[in-house]
C-alpha atoms as a PDB file:
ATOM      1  CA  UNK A   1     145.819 121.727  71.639  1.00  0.00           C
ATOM      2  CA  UNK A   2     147.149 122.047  68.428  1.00  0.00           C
ATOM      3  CA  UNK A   3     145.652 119.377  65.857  1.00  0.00           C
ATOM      4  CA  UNK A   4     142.906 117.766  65.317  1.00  0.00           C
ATOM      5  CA  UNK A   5     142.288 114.998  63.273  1.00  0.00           C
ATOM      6  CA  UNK A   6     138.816 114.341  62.598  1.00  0.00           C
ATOM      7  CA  UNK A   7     136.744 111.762  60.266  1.00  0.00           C
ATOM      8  CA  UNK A   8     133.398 110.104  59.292  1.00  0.00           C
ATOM      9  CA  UNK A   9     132.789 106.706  59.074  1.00  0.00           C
ATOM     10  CA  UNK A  10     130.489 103.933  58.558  1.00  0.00           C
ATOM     11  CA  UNK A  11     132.107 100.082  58.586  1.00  0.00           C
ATOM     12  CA  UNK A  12     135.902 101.367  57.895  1.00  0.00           C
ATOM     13  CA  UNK A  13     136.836  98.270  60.302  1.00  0.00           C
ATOM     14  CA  UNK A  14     139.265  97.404  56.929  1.00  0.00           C
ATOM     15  CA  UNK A  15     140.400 100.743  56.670  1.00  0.00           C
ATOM     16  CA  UNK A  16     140.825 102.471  59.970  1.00  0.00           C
ATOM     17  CA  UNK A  17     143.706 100.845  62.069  1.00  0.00           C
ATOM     18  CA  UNK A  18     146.203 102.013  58.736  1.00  0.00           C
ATOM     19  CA  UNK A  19     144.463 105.822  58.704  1.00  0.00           C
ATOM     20  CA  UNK A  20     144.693 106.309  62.382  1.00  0.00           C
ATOM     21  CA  UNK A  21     147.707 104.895  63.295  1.00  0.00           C
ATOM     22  CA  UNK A  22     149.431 107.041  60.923  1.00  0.00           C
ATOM     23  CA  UNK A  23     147.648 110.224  62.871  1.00  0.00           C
ATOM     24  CA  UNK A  24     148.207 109.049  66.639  1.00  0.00           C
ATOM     25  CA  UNK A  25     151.165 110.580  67.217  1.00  0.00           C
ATOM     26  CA  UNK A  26     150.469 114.426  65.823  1.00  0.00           C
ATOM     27  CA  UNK A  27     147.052 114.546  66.722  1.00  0.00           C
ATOM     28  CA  UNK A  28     145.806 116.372  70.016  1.00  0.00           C
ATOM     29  CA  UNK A  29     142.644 114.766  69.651  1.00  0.00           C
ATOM     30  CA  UNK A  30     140.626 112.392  66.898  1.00  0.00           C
ATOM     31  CA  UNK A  31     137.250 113.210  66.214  1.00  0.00           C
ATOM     32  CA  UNK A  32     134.936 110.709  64.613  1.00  0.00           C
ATOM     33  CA  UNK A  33     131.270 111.013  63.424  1.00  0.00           C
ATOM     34  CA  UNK A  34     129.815 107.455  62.721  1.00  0.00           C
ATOM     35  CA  UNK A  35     126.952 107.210  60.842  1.00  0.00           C
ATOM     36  CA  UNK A  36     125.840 103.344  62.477  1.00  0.00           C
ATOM     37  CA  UNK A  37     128.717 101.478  61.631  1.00  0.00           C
ATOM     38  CA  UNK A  38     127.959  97.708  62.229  1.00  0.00           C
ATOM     39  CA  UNK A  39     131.419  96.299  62.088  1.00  0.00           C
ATOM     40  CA  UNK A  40     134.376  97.084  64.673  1.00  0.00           C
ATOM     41  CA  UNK A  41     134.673 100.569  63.427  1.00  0.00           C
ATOM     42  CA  UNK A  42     133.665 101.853  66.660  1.00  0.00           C
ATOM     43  CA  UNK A  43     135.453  99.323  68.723  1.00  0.00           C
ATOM     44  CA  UNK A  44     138.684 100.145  66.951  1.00  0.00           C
ATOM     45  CA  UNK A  45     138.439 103.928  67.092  1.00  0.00           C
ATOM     46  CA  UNK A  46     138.058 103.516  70.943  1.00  0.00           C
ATOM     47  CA  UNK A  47     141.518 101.721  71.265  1.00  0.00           C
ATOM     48  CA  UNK A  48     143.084 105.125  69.889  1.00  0.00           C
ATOM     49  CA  UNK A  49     141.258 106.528  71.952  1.00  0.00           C
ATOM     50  CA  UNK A  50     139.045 108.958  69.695  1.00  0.00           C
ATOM     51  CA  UNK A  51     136.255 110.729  70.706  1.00  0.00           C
ATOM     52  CA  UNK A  52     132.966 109.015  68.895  1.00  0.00           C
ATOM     53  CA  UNK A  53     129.903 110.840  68.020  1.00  0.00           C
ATOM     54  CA  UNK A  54     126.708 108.542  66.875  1.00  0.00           C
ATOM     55  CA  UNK A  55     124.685 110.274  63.975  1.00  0.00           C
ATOM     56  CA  UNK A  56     122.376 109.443  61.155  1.00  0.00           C
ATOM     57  CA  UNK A  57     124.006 110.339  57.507  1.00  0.00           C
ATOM     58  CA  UNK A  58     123.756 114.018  56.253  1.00  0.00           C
ATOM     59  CA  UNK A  59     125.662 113.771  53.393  1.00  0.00           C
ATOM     60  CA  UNK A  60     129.637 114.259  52.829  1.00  0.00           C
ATOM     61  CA  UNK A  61     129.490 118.036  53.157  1.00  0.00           C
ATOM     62  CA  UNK A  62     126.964 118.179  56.109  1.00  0.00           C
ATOM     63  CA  UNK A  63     128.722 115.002  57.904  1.00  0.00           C
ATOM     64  CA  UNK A  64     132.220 116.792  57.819  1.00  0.00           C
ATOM     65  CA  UNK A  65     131.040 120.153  58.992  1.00  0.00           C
ATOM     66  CA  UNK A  66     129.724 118.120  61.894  1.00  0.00           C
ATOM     67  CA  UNK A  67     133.222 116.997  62.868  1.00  0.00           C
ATOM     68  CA  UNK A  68     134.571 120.076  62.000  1.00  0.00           C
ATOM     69  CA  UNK A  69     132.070 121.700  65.026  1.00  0.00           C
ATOM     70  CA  UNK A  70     133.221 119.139  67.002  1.00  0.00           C
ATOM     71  CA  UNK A  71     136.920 119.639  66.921  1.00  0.00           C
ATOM     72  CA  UNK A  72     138.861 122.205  69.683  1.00  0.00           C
ATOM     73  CA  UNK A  73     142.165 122.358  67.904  1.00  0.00           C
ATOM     74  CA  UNK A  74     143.589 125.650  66.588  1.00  0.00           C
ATOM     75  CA  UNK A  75     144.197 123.090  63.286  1.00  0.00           C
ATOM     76  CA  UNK A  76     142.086 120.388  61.738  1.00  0.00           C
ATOM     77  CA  UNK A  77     143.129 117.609  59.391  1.00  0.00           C
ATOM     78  CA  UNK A  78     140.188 116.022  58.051  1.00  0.00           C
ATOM     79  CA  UNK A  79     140.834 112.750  56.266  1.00  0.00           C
ATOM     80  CA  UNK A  80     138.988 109.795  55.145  1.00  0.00           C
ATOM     81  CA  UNK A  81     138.707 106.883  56.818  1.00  0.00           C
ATOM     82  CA  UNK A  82     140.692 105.072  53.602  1.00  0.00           C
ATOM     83  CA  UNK A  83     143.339 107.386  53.480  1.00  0.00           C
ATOM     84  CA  UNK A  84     147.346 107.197  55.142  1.00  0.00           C
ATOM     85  CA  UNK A  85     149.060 110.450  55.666  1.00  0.00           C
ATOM     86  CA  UNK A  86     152.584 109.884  54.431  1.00  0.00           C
ATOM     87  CA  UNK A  87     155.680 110.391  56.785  1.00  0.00           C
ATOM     88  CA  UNK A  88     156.780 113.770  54.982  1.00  0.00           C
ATOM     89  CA  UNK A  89     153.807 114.755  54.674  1.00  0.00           C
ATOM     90  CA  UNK A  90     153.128 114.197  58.664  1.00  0.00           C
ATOM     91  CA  UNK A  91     156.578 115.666  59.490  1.00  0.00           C
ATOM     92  CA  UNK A  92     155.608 118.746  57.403  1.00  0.00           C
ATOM     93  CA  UNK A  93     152.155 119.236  59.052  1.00  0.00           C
ATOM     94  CA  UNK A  94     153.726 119.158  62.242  1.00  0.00           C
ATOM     95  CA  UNK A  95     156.179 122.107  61.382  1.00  0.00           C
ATOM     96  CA  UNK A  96     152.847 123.936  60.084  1.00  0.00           C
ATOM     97  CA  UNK A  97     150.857 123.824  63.113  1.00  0.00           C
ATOM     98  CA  UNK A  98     153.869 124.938  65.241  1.00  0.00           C
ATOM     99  CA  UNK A  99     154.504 128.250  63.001  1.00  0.00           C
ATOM    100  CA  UNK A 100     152.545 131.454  63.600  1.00  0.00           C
ATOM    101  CA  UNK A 101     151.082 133.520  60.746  1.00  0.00           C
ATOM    102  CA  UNK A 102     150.949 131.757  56.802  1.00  0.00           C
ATOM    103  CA  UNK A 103     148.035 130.490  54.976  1.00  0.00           C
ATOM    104  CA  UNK A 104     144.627 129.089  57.013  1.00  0.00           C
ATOM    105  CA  UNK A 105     144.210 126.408  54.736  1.00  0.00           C
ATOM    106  CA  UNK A 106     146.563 124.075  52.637  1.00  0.00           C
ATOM    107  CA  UNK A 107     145.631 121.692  49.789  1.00  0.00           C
ATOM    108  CA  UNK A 108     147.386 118.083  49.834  1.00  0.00           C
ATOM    109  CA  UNK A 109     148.878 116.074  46.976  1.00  0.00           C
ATOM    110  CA  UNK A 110     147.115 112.506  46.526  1.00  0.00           C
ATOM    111  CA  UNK A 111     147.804 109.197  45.363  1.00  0.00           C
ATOM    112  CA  UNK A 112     145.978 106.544  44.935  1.00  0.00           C
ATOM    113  CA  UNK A 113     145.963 102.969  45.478  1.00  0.00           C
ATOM    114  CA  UNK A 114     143.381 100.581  43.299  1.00  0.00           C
ATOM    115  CA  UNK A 115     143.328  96.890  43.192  1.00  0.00           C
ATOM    116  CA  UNK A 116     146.454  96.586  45.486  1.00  0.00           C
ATOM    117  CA  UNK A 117     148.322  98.734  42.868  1.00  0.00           C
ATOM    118  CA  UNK A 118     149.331 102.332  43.112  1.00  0.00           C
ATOM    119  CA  UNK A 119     147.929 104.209  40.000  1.00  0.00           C
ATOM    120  CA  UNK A 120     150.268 107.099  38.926  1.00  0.00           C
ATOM    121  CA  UNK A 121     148.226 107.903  35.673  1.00  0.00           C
ATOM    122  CA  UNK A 122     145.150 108.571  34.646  1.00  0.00           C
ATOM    123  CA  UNK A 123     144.152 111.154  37.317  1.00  0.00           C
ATOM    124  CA  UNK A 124     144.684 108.664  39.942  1.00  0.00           C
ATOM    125  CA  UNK A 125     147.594 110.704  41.125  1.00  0.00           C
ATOM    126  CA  UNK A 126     149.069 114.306  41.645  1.00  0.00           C
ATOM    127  CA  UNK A 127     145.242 115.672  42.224  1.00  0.00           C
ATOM    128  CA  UNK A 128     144.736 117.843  44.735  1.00  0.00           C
ATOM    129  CA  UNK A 129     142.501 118.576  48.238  1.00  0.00           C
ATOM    130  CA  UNK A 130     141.718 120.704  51.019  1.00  0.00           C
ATOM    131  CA  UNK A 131     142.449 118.613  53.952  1.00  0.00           C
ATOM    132  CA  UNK A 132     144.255 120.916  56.926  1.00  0.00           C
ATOM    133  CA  UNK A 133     143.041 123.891  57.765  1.00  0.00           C
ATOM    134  CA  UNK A 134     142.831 126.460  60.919  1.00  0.00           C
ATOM    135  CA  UNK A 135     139.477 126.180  63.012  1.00  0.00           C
ATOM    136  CA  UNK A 136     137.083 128.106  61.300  1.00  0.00           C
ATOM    137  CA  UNK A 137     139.261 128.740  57.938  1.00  0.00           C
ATOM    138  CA  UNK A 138     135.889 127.112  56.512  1.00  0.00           C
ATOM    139  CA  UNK A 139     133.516 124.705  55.751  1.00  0.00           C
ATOM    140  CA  UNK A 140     131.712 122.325  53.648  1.00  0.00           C
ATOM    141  CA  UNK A 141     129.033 123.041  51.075  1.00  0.00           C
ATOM    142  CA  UNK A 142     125.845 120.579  51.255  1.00  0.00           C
ATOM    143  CA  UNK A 143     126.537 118.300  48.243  1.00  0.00           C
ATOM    144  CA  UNK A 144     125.356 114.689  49.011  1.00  0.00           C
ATOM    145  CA  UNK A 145     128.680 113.626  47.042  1.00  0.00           C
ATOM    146  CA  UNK A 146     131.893 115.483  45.784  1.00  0.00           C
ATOM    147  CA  UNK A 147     131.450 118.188  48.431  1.00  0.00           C
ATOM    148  CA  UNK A 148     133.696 121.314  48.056  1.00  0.00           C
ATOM    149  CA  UNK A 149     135.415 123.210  51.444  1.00  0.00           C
ATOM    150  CA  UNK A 150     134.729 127.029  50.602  1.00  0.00           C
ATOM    151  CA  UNK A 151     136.753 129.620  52.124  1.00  0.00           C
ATOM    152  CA  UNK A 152     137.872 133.190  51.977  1.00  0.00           C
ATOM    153  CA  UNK A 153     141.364 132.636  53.306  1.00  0.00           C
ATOM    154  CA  UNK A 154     143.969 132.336  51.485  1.00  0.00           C
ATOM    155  CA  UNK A 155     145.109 128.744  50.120  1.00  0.00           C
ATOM    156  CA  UNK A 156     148.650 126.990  50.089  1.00  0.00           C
ATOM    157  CA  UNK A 157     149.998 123.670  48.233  1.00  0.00           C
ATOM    158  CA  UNK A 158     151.356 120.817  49.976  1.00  0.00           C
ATOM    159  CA  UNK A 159     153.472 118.077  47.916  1.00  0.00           C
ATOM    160  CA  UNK A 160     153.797 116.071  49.996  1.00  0.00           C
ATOM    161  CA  UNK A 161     150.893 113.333  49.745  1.00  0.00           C
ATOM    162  CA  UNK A 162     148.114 111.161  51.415  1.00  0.00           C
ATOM    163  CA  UNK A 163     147.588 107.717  49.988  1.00  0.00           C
ATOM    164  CA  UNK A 164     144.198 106.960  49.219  1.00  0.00           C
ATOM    165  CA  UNK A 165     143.344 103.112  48.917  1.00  0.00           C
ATOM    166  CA  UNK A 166     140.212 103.777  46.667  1.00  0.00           C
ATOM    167  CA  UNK A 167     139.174  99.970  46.114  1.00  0.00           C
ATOM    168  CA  UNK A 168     140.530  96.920  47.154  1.00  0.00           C
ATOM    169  CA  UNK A 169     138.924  94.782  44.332  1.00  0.00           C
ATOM    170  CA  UNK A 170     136.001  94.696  41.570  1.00  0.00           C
ATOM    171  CA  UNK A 171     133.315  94.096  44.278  1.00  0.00           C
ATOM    172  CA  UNK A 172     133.968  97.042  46.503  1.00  0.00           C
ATOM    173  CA  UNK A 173     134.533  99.778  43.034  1.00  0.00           C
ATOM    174  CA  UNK A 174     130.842  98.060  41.946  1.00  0.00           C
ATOM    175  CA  UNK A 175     129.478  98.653  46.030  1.00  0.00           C
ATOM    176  CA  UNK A 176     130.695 102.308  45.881  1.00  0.00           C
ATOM    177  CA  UNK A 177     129.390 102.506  41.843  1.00  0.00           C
ATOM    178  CA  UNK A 178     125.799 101.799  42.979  1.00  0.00           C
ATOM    179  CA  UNK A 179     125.969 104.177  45.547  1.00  0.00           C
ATOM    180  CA  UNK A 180     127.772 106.879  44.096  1.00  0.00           C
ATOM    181  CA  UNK A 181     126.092 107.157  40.416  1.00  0.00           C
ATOM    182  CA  UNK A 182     122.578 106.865  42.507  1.00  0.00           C
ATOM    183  CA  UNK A 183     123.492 109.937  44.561  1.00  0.00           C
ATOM    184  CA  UNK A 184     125.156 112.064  41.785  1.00  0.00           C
ATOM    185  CA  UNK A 185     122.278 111.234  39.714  1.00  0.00           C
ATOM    186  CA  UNK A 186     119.934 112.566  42.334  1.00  0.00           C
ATOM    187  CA  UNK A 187     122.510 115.939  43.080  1.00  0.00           C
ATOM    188  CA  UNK A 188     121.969 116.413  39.396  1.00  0.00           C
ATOM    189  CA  UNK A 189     118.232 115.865  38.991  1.00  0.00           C
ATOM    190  CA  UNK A 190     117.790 118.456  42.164  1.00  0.00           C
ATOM    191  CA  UNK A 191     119.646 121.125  40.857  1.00  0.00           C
ATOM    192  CA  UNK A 192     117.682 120.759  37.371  1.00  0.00           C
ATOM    193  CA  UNK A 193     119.970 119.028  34.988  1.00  0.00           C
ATOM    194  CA  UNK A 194     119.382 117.013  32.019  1.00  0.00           C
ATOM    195  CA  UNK A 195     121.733 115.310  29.282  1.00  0.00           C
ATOM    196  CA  UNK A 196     120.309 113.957  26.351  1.00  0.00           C
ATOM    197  CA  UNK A 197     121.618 110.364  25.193  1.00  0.00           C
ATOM    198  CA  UNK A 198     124.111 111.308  22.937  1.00  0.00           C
ATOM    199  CA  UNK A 199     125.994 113.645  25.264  1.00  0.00           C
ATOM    200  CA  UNK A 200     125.889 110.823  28.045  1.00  0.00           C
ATOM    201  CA  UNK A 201     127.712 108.897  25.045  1.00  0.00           C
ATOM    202  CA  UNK A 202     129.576 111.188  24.189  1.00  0.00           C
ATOM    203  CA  UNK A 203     130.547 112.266  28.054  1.00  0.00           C
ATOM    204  CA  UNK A 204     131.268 108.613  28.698  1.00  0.00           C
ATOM    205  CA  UNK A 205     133.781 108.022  25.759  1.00  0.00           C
ATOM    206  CA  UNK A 206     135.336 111.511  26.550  1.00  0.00           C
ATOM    207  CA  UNK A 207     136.090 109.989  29.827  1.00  0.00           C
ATOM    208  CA  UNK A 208     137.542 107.371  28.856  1.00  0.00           C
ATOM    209  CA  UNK A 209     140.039 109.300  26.355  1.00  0.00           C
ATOM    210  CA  UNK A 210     140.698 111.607  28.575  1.00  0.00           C
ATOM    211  CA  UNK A 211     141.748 109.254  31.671  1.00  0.00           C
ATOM    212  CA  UNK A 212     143.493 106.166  29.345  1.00  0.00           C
ATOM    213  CA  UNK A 213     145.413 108.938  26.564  1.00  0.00           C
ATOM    214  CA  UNK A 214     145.499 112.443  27.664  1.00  0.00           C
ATOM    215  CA  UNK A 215     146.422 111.830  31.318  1.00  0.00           C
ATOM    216  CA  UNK A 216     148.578 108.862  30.291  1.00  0.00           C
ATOM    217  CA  UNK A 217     146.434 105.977  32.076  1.00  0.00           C
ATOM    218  CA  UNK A 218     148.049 103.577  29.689  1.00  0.00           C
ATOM    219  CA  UNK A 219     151.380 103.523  31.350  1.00  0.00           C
ATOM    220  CA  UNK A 220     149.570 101.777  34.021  1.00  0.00           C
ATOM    221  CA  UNK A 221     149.193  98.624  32.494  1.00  0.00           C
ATOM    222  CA  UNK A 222     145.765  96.603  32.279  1.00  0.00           C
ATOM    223  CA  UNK A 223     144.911  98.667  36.018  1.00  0.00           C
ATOM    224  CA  UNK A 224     144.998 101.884  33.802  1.00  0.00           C
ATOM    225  CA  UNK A 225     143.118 100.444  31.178  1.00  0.00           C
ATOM    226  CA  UNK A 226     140.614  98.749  33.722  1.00  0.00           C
ATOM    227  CA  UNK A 227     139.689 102.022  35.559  1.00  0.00           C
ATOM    228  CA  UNK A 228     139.515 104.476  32.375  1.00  0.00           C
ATOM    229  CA  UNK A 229     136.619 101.606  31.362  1.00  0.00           C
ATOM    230  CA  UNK A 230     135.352 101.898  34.631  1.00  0.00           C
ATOM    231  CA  UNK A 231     134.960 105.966  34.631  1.00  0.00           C
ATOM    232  CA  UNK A 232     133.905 105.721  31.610  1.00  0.00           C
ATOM    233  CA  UNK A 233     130.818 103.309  32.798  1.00  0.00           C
ATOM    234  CA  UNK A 234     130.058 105.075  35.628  1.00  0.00           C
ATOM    235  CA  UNK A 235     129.840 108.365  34.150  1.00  0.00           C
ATOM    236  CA  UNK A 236     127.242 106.976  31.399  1.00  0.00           C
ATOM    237  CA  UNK A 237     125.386 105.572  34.161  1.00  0.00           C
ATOM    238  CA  UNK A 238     125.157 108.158  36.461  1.00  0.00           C
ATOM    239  CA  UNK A 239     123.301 110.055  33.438  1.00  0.00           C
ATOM    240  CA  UNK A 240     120.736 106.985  32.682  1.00  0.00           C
ATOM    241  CA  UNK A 241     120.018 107.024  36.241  1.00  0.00           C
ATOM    242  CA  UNK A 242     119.072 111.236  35.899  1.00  0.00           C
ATOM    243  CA  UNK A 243     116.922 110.101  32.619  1.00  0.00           C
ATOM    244  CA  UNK A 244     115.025 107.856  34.658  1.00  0.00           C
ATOM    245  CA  UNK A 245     114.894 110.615  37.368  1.00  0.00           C
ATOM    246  CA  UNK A 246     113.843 112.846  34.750  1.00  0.00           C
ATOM    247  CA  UNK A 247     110.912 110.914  33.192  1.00  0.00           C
ATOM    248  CA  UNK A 248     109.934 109.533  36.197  1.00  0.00           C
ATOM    249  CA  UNK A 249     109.390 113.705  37.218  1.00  0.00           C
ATOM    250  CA  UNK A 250     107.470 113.856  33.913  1.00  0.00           C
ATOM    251  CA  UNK A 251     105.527 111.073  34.219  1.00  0.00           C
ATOM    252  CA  UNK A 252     103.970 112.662  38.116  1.00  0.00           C
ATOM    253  CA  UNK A 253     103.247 115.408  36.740  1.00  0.00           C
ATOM    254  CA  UNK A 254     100.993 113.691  34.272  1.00  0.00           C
ATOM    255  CA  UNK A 255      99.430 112.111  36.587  1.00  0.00           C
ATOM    256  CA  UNK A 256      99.003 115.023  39.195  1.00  0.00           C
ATOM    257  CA  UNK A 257      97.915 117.842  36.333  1.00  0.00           C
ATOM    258  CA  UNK A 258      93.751 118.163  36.757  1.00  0.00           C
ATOM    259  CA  UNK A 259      93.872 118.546  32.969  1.00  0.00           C
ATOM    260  CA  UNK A 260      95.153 114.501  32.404  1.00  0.00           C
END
């Protein structure tokens, strides 16, 4: 067996039928780890006949190196349950997993889809991921969010791209806002870090100048103007949330010193 495609997922019902459909026919085997999905994720996964493995939520890093363990292909392409490989890119993969020797792990070209638009600008587009790799080329580091694959092998560039449908509308960027600003506040606040209020201002607006002017989010209408806001928001946020982490810290030991 050659490939591998694996995922996580909890209540990608929306999502799935698109990602895996665009898999079926280069992958040996699709690997899921669900993490209690209570829509048809499961049911759907079954009628492409994937292999489903029930477990509670690690985190991103420690979720994927699950399915990683889980996989027996020489290759793995590890995707998201809300992303589409492209046709080139498939046909290319394909070609990879057939050749002997190159690079163990490749990095793939995104772009992303927001609001039923694809976003070109702004960082939306042309960033770049580890997504293919050979069976033990790597793994995941432990981050509850924006986990990083580390490896020693060497690393190749694909330019061919994956379409990531990021949010669908304003409801479902303000679901994955909560969650995401909670968590990174939390990652921060663990590994010790503080930022006072000015530099979460001044973060926040260099966000937002960086996404709508340096990276050109303008040219993407009232979308690219909608989503530099957005970053922009979230990225204050995130920060207010590690104050409150922060005092609330302060405020325990207080309370727990024998000298108060």
């Amino acid at each position: 067996m050659n490939l591998s495609v694996g995922l996580i997922t909890h209540n990608e019902a929306y999502d799935l039928p698109r990602t895996l459909e665009a898999v079926k026919d280069i992958a040996g085997e699709i690997v899921i780890v669900d993490s209690g999905s209570t829509d048809r994720t499961v049911e759907i996964a079954r009628s492409y006949r994937a292999k489903i493995y029930q477990e509670a939520w690690k985190g991103y890093g420690q979720q994927k190196n699950s399915v990683i363990d889980k996989c027996s292909g020489q290759w793995i392409l590890l995707i998201d349950a809300d992303e589409e490989v492209s046709a080139p890119l498939k046909e290319r993969i394909g070609k990879i997993v057939e050749q002997k020797g190159g690079p163990a792990v490749y990095r793939v070209n995104f772009t992303s889809y927001c609001f039923g638009k694809q976003i070109r600008h702004g960082g939306w587009s042309d960033f770049y991921r580890v997504r293919l790799f050979r069976k033990g080329a790597g793994r995941y580091d432990h981050k509850q969010v924006h986990e990083q694959f580390i490896t020693s092998c060497k690393t190749a560039t694909l330019r061919e791209y994956i379409r990531h449908y990021t949010y669908r509308d304003v409801d479902e960027y303000f679901h994955k806002f909560d969650r995401y600003s909670s968590k990174m506040a939390m990652q921060y606040f663990e590994a010790g870090k503080r930022k006072s209020t000015a530099g979460a201002m001044a973060s926040s607006v260099f966000c937002f100048v960086k996404s709508y002017i340096f990276r050109l989010g303008f040219l993407d209408g009232f979308e690219g103007y909608f989503l530099s806001l957005l970053t922009a928001c979230y990225t204050f946020v995130k920060y207010a949330r590690l104050r409150e982490l922060n005092e609330s810290g302060k405020n325990e030991t207080r309370i727990s010193s024998p000298h108060h």
